[in-house]
N, C-alpha and C. Protein backbone atom coordinates (compact mmCIF):
# COMPACT_ATOMS: atom_id res chain seq x y z
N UNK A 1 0.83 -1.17 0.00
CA UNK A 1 0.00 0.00 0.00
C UNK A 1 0.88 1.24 0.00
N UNK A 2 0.40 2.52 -0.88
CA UNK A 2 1.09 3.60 -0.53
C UNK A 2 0.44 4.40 0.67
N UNK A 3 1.91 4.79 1.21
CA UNK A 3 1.59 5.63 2.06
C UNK A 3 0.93 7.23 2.02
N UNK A 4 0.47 7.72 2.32
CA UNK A 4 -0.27 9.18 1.91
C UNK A 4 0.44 9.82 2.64
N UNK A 5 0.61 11.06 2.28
CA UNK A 5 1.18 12.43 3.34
C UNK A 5 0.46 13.51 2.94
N UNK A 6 0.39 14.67 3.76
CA UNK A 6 -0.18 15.56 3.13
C UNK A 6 0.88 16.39 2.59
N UNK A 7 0.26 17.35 1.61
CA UNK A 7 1.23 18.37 1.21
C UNK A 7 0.83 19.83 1.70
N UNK A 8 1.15 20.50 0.99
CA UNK A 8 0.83 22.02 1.44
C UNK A 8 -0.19 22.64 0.88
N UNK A 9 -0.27 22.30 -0.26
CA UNK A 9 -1.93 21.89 -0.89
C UNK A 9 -3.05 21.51 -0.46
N UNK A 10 -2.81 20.55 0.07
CA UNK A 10 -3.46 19.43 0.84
C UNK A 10 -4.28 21.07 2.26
N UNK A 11 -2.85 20.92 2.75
CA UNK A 11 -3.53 22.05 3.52
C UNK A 11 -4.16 23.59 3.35
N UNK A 12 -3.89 23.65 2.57
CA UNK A 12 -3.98 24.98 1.86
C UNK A 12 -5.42 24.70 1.60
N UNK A 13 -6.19 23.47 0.45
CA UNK A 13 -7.35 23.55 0.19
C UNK A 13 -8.12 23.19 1.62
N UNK A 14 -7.62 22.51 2.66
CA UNK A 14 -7.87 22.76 4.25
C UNK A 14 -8.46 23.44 4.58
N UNK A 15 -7.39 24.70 5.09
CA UNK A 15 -7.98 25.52 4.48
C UNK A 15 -9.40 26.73 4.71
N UNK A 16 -8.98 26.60 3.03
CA UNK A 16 -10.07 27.04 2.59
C UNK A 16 -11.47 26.90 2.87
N UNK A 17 -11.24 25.11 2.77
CA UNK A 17 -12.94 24.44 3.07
C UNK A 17 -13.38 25.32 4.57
N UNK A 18 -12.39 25.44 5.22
CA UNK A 18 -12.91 25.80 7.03
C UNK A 18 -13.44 27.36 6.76
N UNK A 19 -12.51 28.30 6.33
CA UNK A 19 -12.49 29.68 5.71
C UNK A 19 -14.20 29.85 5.30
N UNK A 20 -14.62 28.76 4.01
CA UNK A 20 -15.64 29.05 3.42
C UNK A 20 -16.92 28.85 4.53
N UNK A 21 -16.71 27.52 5.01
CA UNK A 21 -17.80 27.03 6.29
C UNK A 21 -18.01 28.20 7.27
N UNK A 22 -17.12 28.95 7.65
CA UNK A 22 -17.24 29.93 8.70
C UNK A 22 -17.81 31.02 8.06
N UNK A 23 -17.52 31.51 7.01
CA UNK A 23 -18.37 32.68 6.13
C UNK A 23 -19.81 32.79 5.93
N UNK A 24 -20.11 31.32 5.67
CA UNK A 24 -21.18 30.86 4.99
C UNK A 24 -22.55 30.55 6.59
N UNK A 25 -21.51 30.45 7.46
CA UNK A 25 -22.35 30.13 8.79
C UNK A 25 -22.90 31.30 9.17
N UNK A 26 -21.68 32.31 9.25
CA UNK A 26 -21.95 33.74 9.94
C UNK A 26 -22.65 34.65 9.31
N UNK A 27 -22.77 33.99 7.78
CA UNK A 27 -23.84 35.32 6.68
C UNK A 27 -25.41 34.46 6.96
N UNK A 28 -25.26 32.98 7.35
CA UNK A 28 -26.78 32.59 7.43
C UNK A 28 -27.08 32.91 9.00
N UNK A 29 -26.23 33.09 9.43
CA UNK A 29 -26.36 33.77 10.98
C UNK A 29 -27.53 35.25 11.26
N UNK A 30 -26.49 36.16 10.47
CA UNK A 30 -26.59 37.65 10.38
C UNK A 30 -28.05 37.77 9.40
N UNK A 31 -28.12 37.05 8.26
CA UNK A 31 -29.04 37.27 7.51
C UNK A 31 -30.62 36.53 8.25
N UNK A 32 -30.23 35.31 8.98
CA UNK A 32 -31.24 34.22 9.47
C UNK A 32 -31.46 33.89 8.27
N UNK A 33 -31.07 33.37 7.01
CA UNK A 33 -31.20 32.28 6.34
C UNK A 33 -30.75 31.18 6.18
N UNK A 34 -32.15 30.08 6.45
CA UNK A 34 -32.05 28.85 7.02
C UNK A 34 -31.31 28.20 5.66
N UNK A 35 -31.32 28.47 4.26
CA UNK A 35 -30.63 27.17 3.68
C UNK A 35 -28.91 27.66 3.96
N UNK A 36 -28.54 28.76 4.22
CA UNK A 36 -27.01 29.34 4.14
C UNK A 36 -27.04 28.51 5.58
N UNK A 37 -27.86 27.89 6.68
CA UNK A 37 -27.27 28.09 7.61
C UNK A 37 -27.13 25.89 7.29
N UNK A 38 -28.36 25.89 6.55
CA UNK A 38 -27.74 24.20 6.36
C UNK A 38 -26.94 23.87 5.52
N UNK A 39 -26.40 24.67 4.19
CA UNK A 39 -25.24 24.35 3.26
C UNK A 39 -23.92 24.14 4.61
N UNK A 40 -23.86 25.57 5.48
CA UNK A 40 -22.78 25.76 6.26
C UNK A 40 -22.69 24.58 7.37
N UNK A 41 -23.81 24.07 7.62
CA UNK A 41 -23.85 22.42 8.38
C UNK A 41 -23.28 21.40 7.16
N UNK A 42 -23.73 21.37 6.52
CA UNK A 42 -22.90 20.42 5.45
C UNK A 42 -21.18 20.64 5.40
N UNK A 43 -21.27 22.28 5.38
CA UNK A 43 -19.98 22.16 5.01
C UNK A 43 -18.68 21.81 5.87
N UNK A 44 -19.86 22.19 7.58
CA UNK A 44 -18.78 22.20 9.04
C UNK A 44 -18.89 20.93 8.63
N UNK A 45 -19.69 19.50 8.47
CA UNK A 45 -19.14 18.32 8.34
C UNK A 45 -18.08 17.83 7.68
N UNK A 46 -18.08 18.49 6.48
CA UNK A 46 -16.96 17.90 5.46
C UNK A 46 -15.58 18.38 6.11
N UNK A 47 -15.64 19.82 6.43
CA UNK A 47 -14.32 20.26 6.96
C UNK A 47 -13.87 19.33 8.47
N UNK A 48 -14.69 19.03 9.32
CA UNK A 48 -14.33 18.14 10.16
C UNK A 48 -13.88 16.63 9.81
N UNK A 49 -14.32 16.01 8.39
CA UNK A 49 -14.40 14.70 8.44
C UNK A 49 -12.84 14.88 7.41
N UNK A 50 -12.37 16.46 6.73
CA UNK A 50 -11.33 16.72 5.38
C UNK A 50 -10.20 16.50 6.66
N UNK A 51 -10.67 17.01 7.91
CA UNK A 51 -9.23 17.33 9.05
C UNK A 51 -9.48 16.19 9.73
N UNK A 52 -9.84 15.31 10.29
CA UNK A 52 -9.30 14.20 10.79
C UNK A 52 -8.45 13.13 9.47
N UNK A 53 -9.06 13.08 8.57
CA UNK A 53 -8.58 12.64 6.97
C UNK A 53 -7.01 13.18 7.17
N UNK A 54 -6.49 14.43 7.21
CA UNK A 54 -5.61 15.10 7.26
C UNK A 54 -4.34 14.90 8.07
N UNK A 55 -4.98 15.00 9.36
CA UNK A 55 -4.10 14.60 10.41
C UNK A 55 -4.20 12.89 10.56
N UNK A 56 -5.15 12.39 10.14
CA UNK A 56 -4.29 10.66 10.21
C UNK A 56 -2.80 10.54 9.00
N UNK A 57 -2.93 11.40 8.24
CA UNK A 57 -2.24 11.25 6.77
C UNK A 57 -0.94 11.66 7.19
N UNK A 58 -1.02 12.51 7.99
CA UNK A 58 0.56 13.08 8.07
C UNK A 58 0.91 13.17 9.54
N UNK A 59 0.51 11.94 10.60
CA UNK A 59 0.73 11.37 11.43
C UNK A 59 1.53 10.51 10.73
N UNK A 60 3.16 10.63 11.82
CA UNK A 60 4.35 9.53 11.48
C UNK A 60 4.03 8.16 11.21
N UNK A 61 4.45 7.32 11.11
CA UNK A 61 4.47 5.93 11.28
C UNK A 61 4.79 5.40 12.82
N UNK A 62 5.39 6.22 13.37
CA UNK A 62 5.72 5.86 14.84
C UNK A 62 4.32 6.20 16.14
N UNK A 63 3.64 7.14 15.36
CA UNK A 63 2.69 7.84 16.03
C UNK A 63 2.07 7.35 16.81
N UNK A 64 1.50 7.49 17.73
CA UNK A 64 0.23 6.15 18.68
C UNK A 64 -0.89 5.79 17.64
N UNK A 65 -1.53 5.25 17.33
CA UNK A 65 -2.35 5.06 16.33
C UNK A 65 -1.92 4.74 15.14
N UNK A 66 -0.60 4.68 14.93
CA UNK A 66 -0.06 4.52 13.53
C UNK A 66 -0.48 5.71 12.67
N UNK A 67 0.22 5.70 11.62
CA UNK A 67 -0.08 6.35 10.46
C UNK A 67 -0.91 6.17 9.60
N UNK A 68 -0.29 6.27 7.96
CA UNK A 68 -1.42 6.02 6.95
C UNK A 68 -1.21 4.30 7.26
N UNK A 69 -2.02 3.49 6.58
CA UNK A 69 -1.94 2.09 6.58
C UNK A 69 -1.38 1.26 7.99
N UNK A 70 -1.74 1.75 8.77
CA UNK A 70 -1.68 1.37 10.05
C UNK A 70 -3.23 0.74 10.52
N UNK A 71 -3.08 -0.48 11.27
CA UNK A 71 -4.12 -1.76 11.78
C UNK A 71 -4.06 -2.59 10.80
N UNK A 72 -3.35 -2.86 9.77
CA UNK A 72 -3.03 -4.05 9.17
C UNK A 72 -4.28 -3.99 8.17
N UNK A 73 -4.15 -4.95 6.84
CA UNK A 73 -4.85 -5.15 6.04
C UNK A 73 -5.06 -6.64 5.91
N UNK A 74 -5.57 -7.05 4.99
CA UNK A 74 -5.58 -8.45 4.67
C UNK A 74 -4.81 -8.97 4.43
N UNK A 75 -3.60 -8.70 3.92
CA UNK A 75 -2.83 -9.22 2.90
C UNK A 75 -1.61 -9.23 3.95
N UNK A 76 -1.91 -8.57 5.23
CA UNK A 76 -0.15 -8.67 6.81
C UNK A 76 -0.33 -9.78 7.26
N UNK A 77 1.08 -10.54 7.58
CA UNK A 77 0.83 -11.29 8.32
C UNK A 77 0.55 -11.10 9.55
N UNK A 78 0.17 -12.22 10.21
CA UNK A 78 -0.08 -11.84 12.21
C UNK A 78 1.68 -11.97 12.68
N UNK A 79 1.78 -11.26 13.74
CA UNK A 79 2.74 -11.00 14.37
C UNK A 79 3.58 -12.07 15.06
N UNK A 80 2.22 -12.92 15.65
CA UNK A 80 2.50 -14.26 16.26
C UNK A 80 2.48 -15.49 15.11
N UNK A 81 3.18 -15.94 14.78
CA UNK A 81 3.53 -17.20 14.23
C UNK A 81 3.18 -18.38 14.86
N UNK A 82 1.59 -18.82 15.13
CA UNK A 82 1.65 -20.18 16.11
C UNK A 82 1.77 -21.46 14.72
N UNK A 83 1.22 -21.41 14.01
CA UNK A 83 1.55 -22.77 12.72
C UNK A 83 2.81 -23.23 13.38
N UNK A 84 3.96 -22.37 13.20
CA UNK A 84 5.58 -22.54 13.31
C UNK A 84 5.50 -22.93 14.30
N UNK A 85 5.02 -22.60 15.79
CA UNK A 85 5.23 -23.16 17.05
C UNK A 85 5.57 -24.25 17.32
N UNK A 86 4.79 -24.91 16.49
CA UNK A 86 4.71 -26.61 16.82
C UNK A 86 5.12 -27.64 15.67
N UNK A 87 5.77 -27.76 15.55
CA UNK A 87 6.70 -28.81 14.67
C UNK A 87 6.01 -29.77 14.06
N UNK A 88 5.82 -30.72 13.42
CA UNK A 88 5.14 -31.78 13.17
C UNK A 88 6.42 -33.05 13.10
N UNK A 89 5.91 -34.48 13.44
CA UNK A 89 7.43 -35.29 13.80
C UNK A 89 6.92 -36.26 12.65
């Protein structure tokens, strides 16, 4: 598997997404319009779900939780080797 990192891009369009969500909250705020104030619920979701996305990505490999491709996939072996344990005579 490749590993992901973020770039500066990455954060940069970051960002933005948060930038726009907060604009879009505070004009359906000020104005009391209810669809500006549910686009801006849509959008606080995405920006919350773009930044945990974010920070798992460019969390080390050493990190608590691991990094990208960290908890194993199908295709890792298990750690413990019991087959091998036991010999056959």
């Amino acid at each position: 598997m490749v590993a992901l990192r973020g770039s500066r891009q990455d954060r940069t369009l970051l960002i933005a997404v948060w930038v726009l969500t907060v604009v879009v909250l505070v004009l359906g705020g000020l104005a009391r319009a209810w669809p500006l104030l549910v686009w801006g619920g849509i959008g606080l979701l995405a920006a919350v779900f773009l930044t945990r996305i974010y920070i798992r990505d460019t969390r080390g490999p050493g990190a608590p939780g691991g990094g990208a491709g960290a908890g194993g996939g199908p295709n890792e072996q298990p750690a413990d080797d019991s087959e091998d344990a036991e010999e056959p005579r």
